[in-house]
N, C-alpha and C. Protein backbone atom coordinates (compact mmCIF):
# COMPACT_ATOMS: atom_id res chain seq x y z
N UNK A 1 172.78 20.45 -178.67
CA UNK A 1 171.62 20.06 -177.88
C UNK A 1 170.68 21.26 -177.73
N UNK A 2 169.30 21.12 -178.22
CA UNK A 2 168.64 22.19 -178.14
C UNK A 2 168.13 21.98 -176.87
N UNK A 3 168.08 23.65 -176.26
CA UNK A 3 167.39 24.00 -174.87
C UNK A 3 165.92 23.66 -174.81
N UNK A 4 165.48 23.44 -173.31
CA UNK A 4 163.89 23.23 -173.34
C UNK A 4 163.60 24.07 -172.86
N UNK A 5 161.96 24.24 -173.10
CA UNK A 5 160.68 25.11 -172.55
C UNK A 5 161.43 26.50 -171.64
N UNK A 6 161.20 25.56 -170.90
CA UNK A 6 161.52 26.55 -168.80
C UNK A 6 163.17 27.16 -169.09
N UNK A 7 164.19 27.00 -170.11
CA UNK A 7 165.20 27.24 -169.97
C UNK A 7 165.09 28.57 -171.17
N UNK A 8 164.56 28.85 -172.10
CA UNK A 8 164.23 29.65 -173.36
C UNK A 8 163.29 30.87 -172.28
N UNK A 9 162.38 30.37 -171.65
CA UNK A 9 161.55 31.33 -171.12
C UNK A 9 162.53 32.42 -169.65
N UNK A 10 163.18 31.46 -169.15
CA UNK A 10 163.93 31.78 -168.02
C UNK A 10 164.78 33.09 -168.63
N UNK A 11 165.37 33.03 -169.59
CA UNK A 11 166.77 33.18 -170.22
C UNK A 11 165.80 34.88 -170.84
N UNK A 12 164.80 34.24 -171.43
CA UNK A 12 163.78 35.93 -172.21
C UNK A 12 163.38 36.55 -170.74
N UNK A 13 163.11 35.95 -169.87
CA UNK A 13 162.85 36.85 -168.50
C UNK A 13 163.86 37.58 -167.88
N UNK A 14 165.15 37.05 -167.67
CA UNK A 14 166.23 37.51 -167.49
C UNK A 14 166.54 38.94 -167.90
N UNK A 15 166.41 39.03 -169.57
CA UNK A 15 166.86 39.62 -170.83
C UNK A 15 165.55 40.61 -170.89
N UNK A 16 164.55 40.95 -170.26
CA UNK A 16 163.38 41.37 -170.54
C UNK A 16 163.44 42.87 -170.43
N UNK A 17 164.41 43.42 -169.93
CA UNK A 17 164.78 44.96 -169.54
C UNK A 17 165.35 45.66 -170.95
N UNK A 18 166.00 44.82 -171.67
CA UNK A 18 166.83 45.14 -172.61
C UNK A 18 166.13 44.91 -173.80
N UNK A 19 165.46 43.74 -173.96
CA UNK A 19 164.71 43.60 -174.91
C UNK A 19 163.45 44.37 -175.16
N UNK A 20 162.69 44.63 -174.53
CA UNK A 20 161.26 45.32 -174.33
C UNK A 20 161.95 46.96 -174.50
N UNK A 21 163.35 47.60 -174.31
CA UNK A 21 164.00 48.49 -174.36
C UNK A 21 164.46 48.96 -176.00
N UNK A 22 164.42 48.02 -176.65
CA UNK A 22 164.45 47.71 -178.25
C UNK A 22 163.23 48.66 -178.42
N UNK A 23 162.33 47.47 -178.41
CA UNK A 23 161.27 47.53 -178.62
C UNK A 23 160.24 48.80 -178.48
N UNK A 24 160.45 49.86 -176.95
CA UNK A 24 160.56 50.66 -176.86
C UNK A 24 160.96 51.93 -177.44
N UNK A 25 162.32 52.06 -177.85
CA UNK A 25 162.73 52.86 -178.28
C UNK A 25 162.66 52.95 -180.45
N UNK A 26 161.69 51.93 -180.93
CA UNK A 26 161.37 51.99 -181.81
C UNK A 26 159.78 52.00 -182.01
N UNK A 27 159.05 51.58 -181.33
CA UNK A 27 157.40 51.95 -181.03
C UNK A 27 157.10 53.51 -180.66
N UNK A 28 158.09 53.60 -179.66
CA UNK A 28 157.56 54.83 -178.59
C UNK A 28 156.57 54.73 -177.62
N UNK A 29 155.99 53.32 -177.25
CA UNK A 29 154.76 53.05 -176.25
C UNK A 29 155.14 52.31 -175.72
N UNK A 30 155.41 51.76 -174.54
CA UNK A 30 155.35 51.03 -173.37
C UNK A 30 154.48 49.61 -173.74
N UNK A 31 153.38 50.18 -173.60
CA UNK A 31 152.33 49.24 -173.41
C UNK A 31 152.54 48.05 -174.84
N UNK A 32 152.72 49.01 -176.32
CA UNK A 32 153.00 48.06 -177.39
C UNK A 32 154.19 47.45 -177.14
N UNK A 33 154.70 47.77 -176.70
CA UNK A 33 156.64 47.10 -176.15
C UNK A 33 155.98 45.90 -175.59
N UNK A 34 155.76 46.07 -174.66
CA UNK A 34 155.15 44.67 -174.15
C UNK A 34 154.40 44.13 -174.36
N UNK A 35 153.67 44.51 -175.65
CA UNK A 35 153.06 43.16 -176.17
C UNK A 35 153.59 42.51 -177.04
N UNK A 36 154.65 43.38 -177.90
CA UNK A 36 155.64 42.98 -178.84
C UNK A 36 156.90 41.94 -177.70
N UNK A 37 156.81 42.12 -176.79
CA UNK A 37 157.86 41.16 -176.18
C UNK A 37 156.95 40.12 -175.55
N UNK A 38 155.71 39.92 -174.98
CA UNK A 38 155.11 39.25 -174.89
C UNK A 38 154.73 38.13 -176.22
N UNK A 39 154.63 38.25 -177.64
CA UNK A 39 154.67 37.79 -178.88
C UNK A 39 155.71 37.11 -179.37
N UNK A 40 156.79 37.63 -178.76
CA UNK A 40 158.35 37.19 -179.16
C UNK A 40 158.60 35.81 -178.06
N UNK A 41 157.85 36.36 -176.57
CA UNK A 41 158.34 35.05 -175.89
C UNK A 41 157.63 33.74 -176.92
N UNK A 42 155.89 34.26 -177.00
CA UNK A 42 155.33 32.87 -177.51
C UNK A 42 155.96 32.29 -178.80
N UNK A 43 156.65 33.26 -179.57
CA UNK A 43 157.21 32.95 -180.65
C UNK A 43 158.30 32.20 -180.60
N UNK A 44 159.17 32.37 -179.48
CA UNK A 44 160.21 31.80 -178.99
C UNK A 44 160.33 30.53 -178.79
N UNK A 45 158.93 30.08 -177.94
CA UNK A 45 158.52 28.77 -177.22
C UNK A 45 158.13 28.04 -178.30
N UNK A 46 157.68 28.57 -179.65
CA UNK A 46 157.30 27.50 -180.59
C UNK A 46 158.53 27.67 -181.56
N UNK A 47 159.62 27.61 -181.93
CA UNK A 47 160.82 27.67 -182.21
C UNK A 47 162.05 27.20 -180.91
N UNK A 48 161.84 26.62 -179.85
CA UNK A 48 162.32 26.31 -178.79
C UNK A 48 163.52 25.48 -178.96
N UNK A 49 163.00 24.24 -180.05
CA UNK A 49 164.00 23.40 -180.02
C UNK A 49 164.90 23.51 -181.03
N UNK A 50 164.78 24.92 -181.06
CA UNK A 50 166.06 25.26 -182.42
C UNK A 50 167.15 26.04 -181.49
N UNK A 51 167.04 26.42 -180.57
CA UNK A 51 168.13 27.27 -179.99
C UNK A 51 169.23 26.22 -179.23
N UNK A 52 170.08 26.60 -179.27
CA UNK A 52 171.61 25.62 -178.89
C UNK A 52 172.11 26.15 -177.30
N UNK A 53 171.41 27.57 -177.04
CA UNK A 53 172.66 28.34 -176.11
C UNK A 53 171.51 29.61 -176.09
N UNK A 54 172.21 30.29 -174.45
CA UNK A 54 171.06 31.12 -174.07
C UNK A 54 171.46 32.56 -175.20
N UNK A 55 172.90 32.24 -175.77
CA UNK A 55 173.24 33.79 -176.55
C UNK A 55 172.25 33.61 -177.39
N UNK A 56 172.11 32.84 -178.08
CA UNK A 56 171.27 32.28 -179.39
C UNK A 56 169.83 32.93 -179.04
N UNK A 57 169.36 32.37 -177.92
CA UNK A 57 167.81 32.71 -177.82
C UNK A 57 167.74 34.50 -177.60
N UNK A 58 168.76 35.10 -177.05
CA UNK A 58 169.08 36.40 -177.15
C UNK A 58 168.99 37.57 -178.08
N UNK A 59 170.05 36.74 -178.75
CA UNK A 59 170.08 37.52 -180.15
C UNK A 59 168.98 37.26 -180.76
N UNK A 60 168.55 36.27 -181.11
CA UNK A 60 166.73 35.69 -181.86
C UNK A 60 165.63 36.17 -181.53
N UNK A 61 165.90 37.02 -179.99
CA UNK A 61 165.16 37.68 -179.70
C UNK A 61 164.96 39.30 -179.96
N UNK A 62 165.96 39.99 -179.72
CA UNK A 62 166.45 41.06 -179.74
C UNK A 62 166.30 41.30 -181.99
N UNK A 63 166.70 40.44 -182.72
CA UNK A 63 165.75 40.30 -183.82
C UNK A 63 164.57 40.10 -183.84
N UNK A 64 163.94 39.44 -183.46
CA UNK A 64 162.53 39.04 -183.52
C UNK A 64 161.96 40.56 -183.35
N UNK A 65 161.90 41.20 -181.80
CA UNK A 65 161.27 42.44 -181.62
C UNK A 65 161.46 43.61 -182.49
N UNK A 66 163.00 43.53 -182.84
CA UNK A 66 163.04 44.94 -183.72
C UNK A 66 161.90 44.65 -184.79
N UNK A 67 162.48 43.43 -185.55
CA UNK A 67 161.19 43.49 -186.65
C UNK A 67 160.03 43.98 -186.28
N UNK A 68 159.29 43.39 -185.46
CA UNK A 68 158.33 43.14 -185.09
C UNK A 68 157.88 44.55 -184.60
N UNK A 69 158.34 45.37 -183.83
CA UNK A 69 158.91 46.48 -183.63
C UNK A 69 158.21 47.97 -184.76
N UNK A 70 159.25 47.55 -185.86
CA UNK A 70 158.69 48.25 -186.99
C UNK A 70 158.07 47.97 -187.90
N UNK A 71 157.72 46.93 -188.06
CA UNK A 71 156.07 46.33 -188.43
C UNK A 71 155.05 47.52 -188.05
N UNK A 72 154.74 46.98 -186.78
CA UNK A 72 153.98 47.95 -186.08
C UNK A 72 154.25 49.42 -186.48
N UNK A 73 155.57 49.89 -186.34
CA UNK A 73 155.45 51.12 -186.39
C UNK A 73 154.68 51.60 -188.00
N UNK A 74 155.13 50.91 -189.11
CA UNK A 74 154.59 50.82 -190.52
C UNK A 74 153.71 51.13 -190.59
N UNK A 75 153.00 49.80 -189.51
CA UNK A 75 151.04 49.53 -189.78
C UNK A 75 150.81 50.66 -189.07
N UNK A 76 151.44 51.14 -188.22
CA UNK A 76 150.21 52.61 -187.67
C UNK A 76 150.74 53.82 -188.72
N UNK A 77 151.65 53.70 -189.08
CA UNK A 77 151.72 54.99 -190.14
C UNK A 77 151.03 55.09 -191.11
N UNK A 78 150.40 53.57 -191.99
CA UNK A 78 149.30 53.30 -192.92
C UNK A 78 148.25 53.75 -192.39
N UNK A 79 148.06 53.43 -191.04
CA UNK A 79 146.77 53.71 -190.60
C UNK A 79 146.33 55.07 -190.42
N UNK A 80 147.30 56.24 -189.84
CA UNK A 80 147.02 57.20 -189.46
C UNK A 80 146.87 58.05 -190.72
N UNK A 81 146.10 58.94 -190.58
CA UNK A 81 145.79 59.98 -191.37
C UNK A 81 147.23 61.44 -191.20
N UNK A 82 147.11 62.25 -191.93
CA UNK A 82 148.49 62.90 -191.88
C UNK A 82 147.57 64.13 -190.80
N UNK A 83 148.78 64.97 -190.21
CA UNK A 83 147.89 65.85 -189.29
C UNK A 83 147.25 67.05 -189.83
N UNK A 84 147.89 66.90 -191.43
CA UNK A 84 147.22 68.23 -192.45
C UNK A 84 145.55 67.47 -192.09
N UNK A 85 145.77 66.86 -192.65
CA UNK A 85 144.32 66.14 -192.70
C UNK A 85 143.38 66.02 -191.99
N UNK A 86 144.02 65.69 -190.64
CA UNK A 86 143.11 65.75 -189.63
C UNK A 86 142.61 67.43 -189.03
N UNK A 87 143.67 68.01 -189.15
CA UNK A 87 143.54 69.14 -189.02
C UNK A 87 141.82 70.01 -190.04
N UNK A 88 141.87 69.54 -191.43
CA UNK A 88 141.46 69.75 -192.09
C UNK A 88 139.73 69.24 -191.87
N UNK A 89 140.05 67.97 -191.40
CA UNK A 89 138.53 67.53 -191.38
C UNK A 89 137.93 68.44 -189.93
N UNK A 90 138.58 68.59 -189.26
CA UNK A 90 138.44 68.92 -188.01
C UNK A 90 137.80 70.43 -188.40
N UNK A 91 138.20 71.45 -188.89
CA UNK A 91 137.51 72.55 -189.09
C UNK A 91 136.30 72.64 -190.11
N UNK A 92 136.45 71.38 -190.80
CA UNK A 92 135.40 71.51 -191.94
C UNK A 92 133.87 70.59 -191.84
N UNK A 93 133.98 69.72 -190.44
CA UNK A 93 133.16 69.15 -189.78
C UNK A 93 132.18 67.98 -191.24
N UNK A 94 133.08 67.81 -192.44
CA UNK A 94 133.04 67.15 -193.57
C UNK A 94 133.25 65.93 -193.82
N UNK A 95 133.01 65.25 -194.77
CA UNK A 95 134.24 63.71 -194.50
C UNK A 95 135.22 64.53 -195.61
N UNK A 96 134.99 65.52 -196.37
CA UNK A 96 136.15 66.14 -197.28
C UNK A 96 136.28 67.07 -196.52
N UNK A 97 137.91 67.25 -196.46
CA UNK A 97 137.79 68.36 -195.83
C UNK A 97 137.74 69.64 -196.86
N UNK A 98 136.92 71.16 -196.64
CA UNK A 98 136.79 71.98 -197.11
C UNK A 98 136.72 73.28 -195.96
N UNK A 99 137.90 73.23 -196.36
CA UNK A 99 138.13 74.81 -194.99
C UNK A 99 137.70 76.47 -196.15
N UNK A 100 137.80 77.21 -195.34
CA UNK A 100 137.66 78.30 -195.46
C UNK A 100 139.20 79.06 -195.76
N UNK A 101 139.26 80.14 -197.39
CA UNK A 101 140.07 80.88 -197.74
C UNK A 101 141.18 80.26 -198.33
N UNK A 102 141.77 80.81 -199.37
CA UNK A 102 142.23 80.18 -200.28
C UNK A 102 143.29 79.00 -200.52
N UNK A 103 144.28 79.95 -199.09
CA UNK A 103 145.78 79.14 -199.15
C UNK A 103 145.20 77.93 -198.01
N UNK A 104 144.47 78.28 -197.41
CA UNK A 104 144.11 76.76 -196.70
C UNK A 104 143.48 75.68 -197.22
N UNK A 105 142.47 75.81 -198.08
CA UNK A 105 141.57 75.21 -199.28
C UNK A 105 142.55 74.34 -200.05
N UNK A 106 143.27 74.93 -200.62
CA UNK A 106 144.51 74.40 -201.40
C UNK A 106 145.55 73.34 -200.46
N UNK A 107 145.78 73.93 -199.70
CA UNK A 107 146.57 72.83 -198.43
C UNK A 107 146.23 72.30 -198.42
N UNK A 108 144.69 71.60 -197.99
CA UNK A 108 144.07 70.77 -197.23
C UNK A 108 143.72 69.87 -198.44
N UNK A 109 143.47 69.88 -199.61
CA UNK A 109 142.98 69.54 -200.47
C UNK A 109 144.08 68.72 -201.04
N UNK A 110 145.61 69.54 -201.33
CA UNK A 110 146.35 68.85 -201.51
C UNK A 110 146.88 67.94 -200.67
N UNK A 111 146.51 67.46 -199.58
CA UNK A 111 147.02 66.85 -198.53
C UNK A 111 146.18 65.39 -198.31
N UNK A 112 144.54 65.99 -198.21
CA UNK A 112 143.62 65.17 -198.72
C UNK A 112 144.33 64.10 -199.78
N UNK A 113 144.36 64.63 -201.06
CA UNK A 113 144.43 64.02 -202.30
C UNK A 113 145.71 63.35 -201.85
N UNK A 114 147.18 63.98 -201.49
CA UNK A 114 148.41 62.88 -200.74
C UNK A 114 147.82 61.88 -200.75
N UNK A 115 146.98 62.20 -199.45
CA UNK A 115 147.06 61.08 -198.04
C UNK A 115 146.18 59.70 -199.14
N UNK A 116 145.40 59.97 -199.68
CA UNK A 116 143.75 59.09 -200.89
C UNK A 116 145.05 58.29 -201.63
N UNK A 117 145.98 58.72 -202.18
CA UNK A 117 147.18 58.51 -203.14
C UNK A 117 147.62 57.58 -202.45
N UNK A 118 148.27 57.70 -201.25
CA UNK A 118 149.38 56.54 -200.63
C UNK A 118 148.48 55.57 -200.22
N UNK A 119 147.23 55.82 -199.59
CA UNK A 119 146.27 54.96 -199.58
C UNK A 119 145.66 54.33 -200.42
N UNK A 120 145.49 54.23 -201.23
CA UNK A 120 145.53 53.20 -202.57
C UNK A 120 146.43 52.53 -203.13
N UNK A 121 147.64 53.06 -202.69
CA UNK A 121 148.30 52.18 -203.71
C UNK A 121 149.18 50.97 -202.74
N UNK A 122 149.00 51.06 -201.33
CA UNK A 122 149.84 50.72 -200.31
C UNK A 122 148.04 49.52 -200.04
N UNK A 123 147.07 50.08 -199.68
CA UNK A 123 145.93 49.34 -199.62
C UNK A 123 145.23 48.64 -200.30
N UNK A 124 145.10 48.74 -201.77
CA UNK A 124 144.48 48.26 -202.94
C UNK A 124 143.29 49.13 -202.81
């Protein structure tokens, strides 16, 4: 007999210390924790009438977030620039960065060119 609505939501409220605690300790932000557990409840509620038992909605949950979890963590690592880089644009006030003196020139350049590399081939 699958559980309803108010009994799936009850059961993720309960569980919300532990779960958002996942979630937490693989984000590193608070604030994304809870939106990643906020996502999982709605996700929950439209998958509702598949759960049998409150372990079920537990565990489904406690999966749901990790994924979900490091998703996120992925997409901000695509997103962010490396700190050579930023470092780099930052002194060179450029959109390339071009610092000053040799062994830094070379750093920054090779780091540049990295960062252009994984970004293409991960972005199209």
């Amino acid at each position: 007999m699958a559980l309803d609505r108010d009994t799936v939501v009850q059961v993720l409220l309960r569980e919300r210390l532990r779960i958002a605690a996942i979630a937490t300790a693989i984000v590193r932000d608070v604030h994304a924790a809870d939106d990643i557990f906020q996502q999982v409840v709605l996700a929950a509620l439209e998958h509702a009438d598949q759960f049998h038992d409150a372990h079920h909605v537990v565990a489904w949950a406690v999966k749901a977030v990790r994924h979900r979890a490091v998703d996120l963590t992925q997409r901000r690592r695509l997103l962010c620039l490396p700190d050579e880089v930023l470092d780099c644009s930052k002194r060179s006030g450029a959109t390339r960065p071009r610092p000053r003196g040799p062994t830094a020139s070379r750093r920054c350049t090779t780091a540049w060119a990295s960062w252009r590399r994984r970004r293409k081939t991960c972005c199209g």
